[in-house]
C-alpha atoms as a PDB file:
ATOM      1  CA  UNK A   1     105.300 100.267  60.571  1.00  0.00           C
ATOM      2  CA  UNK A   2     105.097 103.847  61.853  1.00  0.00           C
ATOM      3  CA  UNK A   3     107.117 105.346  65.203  1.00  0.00           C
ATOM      4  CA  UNK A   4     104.120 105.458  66.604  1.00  0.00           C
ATOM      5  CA  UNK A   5     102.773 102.138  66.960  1.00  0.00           C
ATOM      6  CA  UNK A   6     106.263 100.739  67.365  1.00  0.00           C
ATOM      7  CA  UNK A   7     106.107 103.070  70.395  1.00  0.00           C
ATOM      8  CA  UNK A   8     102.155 101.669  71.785  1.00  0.00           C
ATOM      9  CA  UNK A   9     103.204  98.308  71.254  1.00  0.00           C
ATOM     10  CA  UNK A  10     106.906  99.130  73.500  1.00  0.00           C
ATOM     11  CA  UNK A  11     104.283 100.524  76.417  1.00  0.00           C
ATOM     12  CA  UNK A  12     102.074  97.510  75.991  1.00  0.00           C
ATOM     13  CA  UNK A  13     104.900  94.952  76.280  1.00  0.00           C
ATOM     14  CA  UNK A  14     106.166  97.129  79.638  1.00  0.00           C
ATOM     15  CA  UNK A  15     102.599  97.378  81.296  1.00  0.00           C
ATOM     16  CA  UNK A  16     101.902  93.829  80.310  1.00  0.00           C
ATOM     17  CA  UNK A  17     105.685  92.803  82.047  1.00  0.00           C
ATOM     18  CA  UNK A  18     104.624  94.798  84.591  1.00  0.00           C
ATOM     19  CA  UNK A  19     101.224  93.111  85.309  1.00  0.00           C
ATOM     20  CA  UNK A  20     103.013  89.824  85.138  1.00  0.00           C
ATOM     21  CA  UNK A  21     105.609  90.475  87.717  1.00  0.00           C
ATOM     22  CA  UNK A  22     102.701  92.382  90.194  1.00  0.00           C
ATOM     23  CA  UNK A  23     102.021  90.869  93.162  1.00  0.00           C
ATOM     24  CA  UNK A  24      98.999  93.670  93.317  1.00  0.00           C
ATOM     25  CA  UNK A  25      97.660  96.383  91.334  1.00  0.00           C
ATOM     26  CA  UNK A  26      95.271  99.053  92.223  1.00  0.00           C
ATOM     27  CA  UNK A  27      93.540 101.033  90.042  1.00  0.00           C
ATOM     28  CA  UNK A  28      92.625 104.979  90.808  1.00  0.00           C
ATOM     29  CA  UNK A  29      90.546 107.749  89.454  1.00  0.00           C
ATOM     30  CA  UNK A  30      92.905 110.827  89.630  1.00  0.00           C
ATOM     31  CA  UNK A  31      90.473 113.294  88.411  1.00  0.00           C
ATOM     32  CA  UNK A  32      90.797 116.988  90.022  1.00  0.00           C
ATOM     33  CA  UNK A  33      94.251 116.061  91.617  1.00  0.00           C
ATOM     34  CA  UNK A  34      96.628 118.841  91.290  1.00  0.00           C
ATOM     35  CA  UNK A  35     100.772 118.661  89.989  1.00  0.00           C
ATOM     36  CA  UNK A  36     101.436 119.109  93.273  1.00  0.00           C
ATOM     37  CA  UNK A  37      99.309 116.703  94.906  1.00  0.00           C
ATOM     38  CA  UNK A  38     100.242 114.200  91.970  1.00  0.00           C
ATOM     39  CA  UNK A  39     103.960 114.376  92.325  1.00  0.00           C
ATOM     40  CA  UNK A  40     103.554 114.281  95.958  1.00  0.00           C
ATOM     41  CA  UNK A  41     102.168 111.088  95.644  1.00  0.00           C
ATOM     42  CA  UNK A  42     104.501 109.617  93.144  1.00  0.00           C
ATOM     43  CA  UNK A  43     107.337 110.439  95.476  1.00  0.00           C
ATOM     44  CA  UNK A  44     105.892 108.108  98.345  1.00  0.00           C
ATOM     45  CA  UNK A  45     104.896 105.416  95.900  1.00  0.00           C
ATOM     46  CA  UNK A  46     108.862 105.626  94.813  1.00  0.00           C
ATOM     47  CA  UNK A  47     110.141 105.557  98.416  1.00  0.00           C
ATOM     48  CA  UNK A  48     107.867 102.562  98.772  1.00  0.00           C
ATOM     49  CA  UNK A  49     108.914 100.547  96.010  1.00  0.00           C
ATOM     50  CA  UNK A  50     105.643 101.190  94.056  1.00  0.00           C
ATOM     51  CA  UNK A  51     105.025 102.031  90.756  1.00  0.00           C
ATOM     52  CA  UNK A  52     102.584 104.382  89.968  1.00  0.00           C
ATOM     53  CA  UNK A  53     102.070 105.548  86.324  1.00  0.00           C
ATOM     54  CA  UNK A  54      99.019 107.098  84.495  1.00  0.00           C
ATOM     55  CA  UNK A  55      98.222 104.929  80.834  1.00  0.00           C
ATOM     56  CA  UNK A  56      96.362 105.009  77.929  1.00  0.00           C
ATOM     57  CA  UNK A  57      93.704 102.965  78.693  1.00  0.00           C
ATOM     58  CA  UNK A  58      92.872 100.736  75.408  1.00  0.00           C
ATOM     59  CA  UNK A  59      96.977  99.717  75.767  1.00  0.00           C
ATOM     60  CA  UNK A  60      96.133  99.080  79.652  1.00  0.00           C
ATOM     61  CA  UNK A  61      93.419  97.036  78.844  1.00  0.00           C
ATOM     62  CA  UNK A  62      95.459  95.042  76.043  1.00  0.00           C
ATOM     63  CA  UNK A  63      98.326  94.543  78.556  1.00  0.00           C
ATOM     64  CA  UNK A  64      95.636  93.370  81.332  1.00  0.00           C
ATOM     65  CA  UNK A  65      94.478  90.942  78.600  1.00  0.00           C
ATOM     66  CA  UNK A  66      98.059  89.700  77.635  1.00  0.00           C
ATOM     67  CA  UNK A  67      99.010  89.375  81.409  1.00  0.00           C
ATOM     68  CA  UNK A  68      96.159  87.527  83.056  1.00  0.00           C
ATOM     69  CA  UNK A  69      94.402  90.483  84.625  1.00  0.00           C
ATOM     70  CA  UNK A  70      91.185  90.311  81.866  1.00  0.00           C
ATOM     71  CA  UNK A  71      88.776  91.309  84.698  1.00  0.00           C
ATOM     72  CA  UNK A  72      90.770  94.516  85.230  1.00  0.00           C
ATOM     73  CA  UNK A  73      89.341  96.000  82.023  1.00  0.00           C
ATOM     74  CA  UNK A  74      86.070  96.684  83.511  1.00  0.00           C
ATOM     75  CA  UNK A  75      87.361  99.273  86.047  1.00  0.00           C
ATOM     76  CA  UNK A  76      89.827 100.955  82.923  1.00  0.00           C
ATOM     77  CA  UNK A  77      87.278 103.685  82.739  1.00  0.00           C
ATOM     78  CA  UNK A  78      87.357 107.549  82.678  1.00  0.00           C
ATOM     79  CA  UNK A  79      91.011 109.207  84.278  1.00  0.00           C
ATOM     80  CA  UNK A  80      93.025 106.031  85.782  1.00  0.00           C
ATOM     81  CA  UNK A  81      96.279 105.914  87.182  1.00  0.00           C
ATOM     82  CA  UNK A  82      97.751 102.282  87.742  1.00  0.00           C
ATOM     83  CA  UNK A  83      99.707 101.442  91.198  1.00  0.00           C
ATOM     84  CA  UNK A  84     101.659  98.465  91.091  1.00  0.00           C
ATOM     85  CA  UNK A  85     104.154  96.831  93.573  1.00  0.00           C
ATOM     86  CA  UNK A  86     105.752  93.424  92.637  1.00  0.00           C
ATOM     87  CA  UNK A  87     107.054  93.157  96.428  1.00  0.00           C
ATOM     88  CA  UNK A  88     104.018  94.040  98.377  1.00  0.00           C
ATOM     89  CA  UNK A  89     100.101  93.030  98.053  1.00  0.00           C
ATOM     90  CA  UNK A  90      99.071  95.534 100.541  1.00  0.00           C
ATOM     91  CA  UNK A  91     101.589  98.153 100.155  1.00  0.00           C
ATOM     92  CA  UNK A  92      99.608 100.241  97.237  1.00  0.00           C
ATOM     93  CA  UNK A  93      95.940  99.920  98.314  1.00  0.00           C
ATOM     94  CA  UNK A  94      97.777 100.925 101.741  1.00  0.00           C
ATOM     95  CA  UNK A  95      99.439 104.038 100.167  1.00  0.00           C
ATOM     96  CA  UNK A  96      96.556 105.407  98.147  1.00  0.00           C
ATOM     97  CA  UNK A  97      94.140 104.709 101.100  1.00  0.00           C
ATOM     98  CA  UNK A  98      96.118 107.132 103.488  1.00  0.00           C
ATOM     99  CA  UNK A  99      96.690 109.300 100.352  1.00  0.00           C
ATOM    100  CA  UNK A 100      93.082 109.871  99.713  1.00  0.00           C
ATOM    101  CA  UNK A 101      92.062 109.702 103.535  1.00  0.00           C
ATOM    102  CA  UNK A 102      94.390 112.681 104.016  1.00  0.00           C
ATOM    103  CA  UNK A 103      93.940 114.322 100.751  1.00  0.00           C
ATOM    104  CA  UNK A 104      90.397 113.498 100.317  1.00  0.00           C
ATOM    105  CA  UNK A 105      90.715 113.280  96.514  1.00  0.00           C
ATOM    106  CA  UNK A 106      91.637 110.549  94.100  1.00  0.00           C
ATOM    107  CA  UNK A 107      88.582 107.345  94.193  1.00  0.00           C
ATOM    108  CA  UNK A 108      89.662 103.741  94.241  1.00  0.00           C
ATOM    109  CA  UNK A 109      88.130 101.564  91.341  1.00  0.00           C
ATOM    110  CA  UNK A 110      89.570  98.506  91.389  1.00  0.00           C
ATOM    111  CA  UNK A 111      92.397  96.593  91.907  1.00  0.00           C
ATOM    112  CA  UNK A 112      94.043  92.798  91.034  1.00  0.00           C
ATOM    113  CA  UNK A 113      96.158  90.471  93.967  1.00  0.00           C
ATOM    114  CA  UNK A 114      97.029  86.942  93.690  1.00  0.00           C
ATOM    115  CA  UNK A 115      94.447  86.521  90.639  1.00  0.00           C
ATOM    116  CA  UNK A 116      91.617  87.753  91.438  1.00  0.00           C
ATOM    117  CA  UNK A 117      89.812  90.989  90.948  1.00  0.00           C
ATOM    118  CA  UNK A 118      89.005  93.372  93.334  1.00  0.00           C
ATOM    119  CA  UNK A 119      86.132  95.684  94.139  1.00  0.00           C
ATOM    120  CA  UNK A 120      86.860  99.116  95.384  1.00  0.00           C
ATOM    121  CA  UNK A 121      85.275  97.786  99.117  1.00  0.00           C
ATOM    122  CA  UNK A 122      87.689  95.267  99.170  1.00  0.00           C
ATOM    123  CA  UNK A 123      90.820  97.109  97.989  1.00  0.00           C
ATOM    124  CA  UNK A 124      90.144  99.189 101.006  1.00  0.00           C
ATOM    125  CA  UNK A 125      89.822  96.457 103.155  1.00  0.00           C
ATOM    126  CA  UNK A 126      93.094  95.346 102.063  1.00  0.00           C
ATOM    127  CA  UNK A 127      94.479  98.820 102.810  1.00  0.00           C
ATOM    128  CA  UNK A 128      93.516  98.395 106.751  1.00  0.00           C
ATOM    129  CA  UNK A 129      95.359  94.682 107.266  1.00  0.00           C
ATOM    130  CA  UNK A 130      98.900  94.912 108.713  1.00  0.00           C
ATOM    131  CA  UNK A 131     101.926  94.723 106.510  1.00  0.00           C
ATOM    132  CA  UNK A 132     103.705  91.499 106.226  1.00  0.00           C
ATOM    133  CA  UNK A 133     106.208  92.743 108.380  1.00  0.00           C
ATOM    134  CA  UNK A 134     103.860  93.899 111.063  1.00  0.00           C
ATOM    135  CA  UNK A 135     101.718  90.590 111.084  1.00  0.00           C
ATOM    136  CA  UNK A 136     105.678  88.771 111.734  1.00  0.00           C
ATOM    137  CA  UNK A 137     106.422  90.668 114.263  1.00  0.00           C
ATOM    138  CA  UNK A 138     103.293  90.402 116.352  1.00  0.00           C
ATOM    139  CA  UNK A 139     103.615  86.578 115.447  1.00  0.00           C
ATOM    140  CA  UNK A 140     107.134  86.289 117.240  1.00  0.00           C
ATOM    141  CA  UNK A 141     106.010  88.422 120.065  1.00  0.00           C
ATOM    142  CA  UNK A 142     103.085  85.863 120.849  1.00  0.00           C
ATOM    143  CA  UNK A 143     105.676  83.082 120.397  1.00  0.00           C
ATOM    144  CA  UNK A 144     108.039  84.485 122.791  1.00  0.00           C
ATOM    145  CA  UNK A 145     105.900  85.764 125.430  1.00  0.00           C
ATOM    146  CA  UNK A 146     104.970  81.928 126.917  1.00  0.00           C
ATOM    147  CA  UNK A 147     108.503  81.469 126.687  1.00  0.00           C
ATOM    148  CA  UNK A 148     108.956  84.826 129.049  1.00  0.00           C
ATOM    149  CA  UNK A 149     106.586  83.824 131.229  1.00  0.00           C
ATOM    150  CA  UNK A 150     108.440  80.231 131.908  1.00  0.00           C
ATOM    151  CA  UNK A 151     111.262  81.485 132.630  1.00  0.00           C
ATOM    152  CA  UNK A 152     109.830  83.827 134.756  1.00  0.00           C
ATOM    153  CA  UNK A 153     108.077  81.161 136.763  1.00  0.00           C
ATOM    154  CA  UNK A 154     111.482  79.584 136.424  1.00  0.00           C
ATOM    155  CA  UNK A 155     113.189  82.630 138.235  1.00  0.00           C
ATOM    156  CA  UNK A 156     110.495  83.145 140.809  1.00  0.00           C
ATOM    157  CA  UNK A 157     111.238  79.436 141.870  1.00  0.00           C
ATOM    158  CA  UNK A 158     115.176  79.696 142.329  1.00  0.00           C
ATOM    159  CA  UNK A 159     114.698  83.457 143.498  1.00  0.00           C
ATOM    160  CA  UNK A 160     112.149  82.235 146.231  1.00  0.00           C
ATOM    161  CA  UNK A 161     115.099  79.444 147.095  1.00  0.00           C
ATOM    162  CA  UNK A 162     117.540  81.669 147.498  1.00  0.00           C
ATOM    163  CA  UNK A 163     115.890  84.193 149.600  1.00  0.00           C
ATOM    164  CA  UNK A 164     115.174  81.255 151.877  1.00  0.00           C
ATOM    165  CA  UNK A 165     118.850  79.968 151.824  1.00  0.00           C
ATOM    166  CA  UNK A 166     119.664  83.862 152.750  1.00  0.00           C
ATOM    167  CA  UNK A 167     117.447  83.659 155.469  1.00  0.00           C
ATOM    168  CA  UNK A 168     118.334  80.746 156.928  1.00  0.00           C
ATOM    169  CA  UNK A 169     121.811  81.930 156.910  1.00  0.00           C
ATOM    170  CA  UNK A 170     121.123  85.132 158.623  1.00  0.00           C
ATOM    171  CA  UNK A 171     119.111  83.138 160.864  1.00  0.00           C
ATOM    172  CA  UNK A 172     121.968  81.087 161.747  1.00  0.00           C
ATOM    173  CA  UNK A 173     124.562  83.857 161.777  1.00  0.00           C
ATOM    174  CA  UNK A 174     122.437  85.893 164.548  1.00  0.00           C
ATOM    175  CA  UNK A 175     121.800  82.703 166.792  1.00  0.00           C
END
């Protein structure tokens, strides 16, 4: 067997592990993006824990067929770049969305979370919901305030008590 398809079938196997182990994968057009642009990019996907690679697309589409992404073939068109995060479901269609709202190049054409296939309207849909983190915290803060506002109410009661006692007491001392 030659080097060479020793060498597609190594990338299939690693795109296929990585489609496996992807909690959500978005796929882009990068057509007319520059280096610089490009490896801007790849830098934030890094920092965020996001893998974003550019494939052949017949071993994409063999890996998206091994893994349990079949419906992802359709968008494996033309100049894609695949953006995967096994951590995050919102994190990449997050990332590219800013990228391309402040860039205003690269197109969204598809993307994959939690089994399903996803239009391009709906990955950036995804890209304007909260991160998990974000939808926690406002979560806890509804939780506590009720909790702030008993024991306010709580306060206001013994404050209002001892302001009376104080009174009283001053009353007392004038008298």
């Amino acid at each position: 067997m030659s080097a060479n398809i020793e060498s597609k079938k190594q990338t299939v196997a690693e795109i296929s592990q990585k489609f496996k182990n992807a909690k959500s994968i978005v796929l882009v057009d990068y057509k007319g993006i520059s280096v610089e642009k490009a490896t801007i990019l790849r830098n934030k996907a890094r920092d965020a824990n996001i893998d974003y690679k550019v494939y052949k697309n017949t071993l994409a589409r063999i890996a998206a067929k091994e893994s349990g992404c079949e419906g992802l073939s359709d968008y494996l068109v033309g100049s894609i770049a695949i953006a995967v995060s096994d951590a995050d479901q919102i994190a990449p269609a997050k990332l590219l969305a800013d990228f391309i709202k402040e860039n205003k190049i690269l197109e969204i054409k598809g993307g994959f979370v939690d089994g399903r296939v996803l239009s391009p309207k709906e990955v950036e849909s995804l890209a304007t919901l909260p991160s998990k983190e974000e939808l926690v915290a406002k979560m806890l803060g509804s939780l506590k305030s009720p909790l702030y506002g008993l024991a306010n109410v709580l306060n206001g009661n013994i404050r209002g008590l001892v302001v009376a006692l104080n009174a009283i007491k001053e009353q007392k001392q004038s008298a």
